[in-house]
N, C-alpha and C. Protein backbone atom coordinates (compact mmCIF):
# COMPACT_ATOMS: atom_id res chain seq x y z
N UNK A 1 6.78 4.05 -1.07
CA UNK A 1 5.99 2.98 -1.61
C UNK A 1 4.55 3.16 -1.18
N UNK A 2 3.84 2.73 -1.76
CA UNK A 2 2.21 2.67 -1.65
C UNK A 2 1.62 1.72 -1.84
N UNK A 3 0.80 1.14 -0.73
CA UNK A 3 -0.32 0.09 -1.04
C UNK A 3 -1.56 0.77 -1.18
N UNK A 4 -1.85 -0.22 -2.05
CA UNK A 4 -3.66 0.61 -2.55
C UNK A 4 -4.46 -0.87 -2.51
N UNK A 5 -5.12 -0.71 -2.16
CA UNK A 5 -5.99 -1.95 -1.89
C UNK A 5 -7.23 -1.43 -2.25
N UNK A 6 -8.23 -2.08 -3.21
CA UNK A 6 -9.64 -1.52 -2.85
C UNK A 6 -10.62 -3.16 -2.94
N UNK A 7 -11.91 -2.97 -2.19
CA UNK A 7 -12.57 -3.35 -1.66
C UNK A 7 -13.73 -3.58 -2.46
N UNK A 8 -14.36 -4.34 -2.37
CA UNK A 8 -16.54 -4.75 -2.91
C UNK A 8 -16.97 -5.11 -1.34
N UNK A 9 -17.59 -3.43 -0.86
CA UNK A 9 -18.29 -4.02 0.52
C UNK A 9 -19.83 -3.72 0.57
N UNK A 10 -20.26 -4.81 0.69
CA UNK A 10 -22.08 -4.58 0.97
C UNK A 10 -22.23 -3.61 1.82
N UNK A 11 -23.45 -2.94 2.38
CA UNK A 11 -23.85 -2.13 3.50
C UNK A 11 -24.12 -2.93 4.18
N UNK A 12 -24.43 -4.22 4.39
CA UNK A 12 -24.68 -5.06 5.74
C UNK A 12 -23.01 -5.21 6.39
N UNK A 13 -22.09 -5.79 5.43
CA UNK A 13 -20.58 -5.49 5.97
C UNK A 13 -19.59 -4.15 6.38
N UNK A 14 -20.66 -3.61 5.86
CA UNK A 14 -19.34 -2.26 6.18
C UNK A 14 -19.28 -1.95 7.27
N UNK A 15 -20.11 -1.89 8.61
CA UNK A 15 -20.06 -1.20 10.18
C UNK A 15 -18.49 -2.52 10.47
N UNK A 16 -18.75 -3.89 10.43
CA UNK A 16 -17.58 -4.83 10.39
C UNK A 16 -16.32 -4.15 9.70
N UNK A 17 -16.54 -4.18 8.38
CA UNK A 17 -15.06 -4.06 7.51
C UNK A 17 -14.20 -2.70 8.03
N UNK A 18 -15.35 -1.43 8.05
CA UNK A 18 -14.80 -0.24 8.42
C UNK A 18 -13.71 -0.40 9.74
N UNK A 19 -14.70 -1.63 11.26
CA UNK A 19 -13.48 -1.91 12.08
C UNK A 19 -12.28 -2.87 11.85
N UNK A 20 -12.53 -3.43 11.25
CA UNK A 20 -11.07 -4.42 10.98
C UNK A 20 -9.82 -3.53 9.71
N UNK A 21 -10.68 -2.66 9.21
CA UNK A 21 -10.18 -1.87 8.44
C UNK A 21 -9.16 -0.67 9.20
N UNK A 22 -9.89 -0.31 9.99
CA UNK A 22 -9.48 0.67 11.61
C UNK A 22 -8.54 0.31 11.67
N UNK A 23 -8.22 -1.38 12.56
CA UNK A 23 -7.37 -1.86 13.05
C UNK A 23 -6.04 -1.90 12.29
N UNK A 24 -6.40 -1.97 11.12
CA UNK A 24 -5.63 -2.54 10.09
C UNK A 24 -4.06 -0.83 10.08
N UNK A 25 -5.04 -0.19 9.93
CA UNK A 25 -4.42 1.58 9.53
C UNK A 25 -3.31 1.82 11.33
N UNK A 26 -4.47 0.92 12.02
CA UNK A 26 -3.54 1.07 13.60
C UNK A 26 -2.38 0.46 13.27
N UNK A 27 -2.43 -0.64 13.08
CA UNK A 27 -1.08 -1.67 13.59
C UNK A 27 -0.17 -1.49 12.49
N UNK A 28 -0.38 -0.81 10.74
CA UNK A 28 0.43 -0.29 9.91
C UNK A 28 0.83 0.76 10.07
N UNK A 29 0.15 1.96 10.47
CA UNK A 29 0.97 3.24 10.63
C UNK A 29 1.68 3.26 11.91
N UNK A 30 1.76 2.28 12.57
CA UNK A 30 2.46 2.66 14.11
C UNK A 30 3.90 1.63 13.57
N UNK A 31 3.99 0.90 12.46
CA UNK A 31 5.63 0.53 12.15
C UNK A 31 6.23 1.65 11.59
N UNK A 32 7.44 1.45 12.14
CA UNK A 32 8.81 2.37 11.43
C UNK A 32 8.40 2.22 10.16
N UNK A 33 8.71 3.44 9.75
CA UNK A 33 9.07 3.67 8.20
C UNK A 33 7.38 4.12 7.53
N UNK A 34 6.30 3.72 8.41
CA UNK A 34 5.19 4.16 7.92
C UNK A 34 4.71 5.44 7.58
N UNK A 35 4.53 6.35 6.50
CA UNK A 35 4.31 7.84 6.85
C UNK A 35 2.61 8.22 7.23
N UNK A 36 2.07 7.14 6.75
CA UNK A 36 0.29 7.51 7.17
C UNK A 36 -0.88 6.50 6.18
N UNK A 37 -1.50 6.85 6.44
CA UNK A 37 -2.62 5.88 5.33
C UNK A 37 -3.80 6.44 5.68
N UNK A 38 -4.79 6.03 4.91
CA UNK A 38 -6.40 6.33 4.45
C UNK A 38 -6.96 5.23 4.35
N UNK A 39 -8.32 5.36 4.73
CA UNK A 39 -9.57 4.63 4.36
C UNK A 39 -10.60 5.08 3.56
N UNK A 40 -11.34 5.00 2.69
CA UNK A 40 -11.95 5.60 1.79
C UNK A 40 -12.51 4.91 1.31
N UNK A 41 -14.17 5.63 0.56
CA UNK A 41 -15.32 4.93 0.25
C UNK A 41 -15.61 5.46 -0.68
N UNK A 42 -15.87 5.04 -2.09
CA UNK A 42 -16.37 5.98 -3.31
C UNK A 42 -17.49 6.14 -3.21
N UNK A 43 -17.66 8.04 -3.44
CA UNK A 43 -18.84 8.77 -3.27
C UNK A 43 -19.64 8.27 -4.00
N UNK A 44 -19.60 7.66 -5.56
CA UNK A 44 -20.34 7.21 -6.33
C UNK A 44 -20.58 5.89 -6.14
N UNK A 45 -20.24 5.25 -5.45
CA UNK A 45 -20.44 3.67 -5.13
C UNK A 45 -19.98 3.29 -3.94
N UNK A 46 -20.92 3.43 -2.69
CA UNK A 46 -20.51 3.22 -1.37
C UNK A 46 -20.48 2.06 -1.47
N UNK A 47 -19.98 0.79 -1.96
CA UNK A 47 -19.99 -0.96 -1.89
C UNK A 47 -18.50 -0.43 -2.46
N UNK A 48 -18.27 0.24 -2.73
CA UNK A 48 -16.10 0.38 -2.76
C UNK A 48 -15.21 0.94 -2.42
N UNK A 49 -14.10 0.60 -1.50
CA UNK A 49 -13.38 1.35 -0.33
C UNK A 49 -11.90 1.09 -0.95
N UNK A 50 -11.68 1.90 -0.47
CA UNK A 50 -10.25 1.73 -0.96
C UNK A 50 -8.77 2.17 0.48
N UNK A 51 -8.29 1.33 0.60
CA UNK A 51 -7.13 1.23 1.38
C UNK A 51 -5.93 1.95 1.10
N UNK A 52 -5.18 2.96 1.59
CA UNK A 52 -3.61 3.33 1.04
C UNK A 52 -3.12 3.61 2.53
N UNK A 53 -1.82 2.86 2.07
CA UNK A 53 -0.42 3.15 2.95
C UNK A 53 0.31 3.55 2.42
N UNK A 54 0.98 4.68 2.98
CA UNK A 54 2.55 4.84 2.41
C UNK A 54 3.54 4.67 3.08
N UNK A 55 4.76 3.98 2.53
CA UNK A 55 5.80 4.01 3.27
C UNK A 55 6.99 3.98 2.83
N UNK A 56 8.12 4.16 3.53
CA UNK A 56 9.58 5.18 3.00
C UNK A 56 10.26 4.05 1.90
N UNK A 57 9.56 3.39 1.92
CA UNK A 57 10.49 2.11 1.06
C UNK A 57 10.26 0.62 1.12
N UNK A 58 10.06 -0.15 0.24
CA UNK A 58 9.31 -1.59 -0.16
C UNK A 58 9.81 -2.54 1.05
N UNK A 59 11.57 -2.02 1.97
CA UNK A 59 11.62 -2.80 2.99
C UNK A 59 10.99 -2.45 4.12
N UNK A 60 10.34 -1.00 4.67
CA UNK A 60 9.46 -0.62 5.31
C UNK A 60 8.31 -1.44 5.37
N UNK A 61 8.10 -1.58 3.92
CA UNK A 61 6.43 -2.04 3.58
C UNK A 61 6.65 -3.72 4.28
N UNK A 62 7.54 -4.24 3.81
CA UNK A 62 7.87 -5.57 4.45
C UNK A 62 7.87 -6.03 5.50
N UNK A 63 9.01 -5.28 6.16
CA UNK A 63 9.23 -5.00 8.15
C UNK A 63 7.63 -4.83 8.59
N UNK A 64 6.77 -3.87 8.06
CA UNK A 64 5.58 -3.55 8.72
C UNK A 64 4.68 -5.10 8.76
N UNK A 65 4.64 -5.72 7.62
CA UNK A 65 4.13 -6.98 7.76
C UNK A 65 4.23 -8.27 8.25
N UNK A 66 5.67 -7.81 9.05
CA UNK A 66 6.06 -9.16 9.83
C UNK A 66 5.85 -9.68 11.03
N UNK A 67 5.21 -8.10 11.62
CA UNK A 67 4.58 -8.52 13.36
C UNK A 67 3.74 -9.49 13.67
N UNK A 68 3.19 -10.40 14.82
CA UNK A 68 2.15 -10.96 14.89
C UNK A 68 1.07 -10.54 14.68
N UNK A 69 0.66 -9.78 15.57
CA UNK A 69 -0.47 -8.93 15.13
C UNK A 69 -1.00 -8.40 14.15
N UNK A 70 0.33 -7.89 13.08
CA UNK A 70 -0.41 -7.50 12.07
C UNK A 70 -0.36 -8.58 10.70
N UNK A 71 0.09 -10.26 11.11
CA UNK A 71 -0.14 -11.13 10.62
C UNK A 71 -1.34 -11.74 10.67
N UNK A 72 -1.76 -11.46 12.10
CA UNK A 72 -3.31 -11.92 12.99
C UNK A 72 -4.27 -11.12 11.85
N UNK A 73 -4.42 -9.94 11.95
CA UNK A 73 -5.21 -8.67 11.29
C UNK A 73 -5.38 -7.95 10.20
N UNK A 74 -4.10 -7.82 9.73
CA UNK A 74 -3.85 -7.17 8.50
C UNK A 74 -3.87 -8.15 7.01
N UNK A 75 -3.32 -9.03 7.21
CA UNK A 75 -3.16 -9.68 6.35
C UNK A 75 -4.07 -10.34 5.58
N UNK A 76 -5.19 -11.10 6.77
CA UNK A 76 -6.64 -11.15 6.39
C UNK A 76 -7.12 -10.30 5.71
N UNK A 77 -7.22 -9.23 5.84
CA UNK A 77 -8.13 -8.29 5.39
C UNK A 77 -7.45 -7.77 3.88
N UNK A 78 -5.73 -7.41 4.12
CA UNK A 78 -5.91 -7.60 2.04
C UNK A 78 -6.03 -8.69 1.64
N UNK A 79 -5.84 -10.07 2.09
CA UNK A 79 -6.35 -11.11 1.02
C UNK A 79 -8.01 -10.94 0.55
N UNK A 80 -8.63 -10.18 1.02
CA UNK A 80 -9.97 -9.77 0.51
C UNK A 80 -10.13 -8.70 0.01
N UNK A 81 -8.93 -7.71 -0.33
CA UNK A 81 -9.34 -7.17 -1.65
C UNK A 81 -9.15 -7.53 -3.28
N UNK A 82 -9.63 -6.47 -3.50
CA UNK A 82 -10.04 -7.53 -5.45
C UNK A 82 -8.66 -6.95 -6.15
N UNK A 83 -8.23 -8.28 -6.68
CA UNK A 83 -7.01 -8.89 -7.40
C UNK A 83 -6.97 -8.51 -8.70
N UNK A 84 -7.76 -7.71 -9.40
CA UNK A 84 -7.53 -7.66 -10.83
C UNK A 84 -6.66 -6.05 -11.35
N UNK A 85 -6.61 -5.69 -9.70
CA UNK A 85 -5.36 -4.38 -10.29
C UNK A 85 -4.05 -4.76 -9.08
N UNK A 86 -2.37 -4.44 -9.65
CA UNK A 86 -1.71 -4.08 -8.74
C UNK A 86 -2.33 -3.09 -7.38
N UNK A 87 -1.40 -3.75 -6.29
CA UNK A 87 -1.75 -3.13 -4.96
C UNK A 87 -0.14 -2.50 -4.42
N UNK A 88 0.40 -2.67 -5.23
CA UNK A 88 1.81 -1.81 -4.82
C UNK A 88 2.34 -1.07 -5.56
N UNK A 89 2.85 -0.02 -5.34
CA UNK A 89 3.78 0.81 -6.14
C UNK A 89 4.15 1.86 -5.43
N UNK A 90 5.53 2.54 -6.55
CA UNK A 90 6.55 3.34 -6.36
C UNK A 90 6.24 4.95 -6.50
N UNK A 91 6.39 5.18 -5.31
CA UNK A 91 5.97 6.88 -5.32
C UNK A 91 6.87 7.48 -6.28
N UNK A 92 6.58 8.23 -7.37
CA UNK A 92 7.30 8.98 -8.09
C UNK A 92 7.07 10.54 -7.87
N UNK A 93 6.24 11.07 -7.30
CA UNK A 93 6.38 12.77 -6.99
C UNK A 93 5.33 12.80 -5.94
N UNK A 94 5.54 13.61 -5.43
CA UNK A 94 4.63 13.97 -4.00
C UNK A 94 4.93 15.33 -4.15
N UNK A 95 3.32 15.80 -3.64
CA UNK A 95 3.43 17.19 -3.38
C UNK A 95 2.60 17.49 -1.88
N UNK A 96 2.85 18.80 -1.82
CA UNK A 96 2.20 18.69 -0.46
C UNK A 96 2.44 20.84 -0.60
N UNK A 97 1.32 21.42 -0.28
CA UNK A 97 1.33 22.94 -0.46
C UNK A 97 1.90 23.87 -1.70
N UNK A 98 1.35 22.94 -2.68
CA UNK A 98 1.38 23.58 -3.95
C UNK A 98 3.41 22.84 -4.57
N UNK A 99 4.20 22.32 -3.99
CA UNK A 99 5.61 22.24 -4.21
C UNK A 99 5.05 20.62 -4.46
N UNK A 100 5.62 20.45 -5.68
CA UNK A 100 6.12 19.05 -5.76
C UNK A 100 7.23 18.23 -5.75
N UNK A 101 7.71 17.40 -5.48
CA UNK A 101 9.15 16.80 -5.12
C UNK A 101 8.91 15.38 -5.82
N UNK A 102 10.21 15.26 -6.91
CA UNK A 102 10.05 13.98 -7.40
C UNK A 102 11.43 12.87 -6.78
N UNK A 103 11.19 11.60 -6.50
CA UNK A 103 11.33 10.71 -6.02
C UNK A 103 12.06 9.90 -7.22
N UNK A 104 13.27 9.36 -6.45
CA UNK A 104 13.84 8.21 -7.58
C UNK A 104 13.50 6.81 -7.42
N UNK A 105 13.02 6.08 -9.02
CA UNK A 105 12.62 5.39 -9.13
C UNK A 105 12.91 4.00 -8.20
N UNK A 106 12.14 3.28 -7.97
CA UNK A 106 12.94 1.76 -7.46
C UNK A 106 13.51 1.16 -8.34
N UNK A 107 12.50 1.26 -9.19
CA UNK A 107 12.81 0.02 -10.72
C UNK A 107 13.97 0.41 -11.16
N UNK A 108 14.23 1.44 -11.27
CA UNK A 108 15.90 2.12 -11.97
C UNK A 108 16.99 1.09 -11.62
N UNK A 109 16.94 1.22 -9.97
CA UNK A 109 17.86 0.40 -9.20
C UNK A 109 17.94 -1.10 -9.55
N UNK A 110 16.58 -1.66 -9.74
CA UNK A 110 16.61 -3.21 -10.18
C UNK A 110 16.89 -3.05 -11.63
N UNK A 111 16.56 -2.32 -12.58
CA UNK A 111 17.48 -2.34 -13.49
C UNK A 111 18.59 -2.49 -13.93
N UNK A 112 19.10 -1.58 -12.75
CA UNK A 112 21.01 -1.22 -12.80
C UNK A 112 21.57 -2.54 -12.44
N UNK A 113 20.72 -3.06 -11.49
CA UNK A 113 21.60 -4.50 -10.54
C UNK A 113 21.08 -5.80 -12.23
N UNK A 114 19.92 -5.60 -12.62
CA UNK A 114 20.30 -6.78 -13.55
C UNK A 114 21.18 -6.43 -14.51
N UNK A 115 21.19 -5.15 -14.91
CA UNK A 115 22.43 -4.99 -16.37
C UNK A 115 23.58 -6.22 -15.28
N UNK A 116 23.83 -5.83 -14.25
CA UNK A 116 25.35 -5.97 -13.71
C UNK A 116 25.38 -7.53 -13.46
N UNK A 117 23.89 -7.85 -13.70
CA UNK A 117 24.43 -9.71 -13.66
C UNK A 117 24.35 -9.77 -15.25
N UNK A 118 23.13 -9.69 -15.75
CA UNK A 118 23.08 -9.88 -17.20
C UNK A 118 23.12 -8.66 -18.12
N UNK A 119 24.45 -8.49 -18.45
CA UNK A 119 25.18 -7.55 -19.02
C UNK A 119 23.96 -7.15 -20.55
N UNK A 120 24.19 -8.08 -21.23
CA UNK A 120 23.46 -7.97 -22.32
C UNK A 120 21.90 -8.35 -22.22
N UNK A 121 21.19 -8.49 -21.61
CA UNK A 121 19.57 -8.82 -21.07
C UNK A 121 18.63 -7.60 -21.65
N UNK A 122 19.07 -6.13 -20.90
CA UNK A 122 18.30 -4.88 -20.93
C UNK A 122 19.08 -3.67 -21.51
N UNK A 123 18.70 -3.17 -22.48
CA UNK A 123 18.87 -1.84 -22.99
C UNK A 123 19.00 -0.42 -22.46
């Protein structure tokens, strides 16, 4: 799973955002199930940053958000990114040294489980 978060940060906020942003990559990549994350600033528009986590699975992503601390810290800081795109989704292929590896869907699975309540619902 992947969070993508991106950001509208002034240059008077960014020495601030960049640390709470820090913090943020600390107290998420140190839960189970986290594989790593980024901070990032578009070369063409330093006022926009963009946030990614990845992690092994949407209950990972969950578990990671339940600590105090990263209720204290984290949580603040995505309610201030901008809302007009999804901030989650389903890794479908990863590559890493030229090999790509594709990943089974989540949605498949919530598919399969609604056919099995509502038989006739989905195609």
């Amino acid at each position: 799973m992947l969070l993508v978060c991106r950001f509208a940060v002034t240059s008077a906020e960014a020495p601030v955002f960049a640390a709470r942003a820090r913090r943020a990559l600390e107290l998420l990549t140190s839960a189970a199930g986290c594989r790593g994350g980024e901070l990032g600033r578009a070369v063409d528009d330093p006022q926009r940053w963009v946030l990614v986590v990845r992690f092994i699975s949407v209950d990972a992503y969950r578990r990671a958000l339940s600590p105090f601390p990263v209720r204290e810290h984290v949580v603040p800081l995505l309610s201030e990114a901008l809302t007009e795109e999804p901030a989650g989704f389903e890794t479908l292929f990863s590559g890493e040294g030229g090999a790509v590896r594709e990943h089974e869907s989540l949605l498949a699975g919530d598919r399969a489980r609604d056919r099995s309540i509502h038989p006739r619902r989905l195609t």
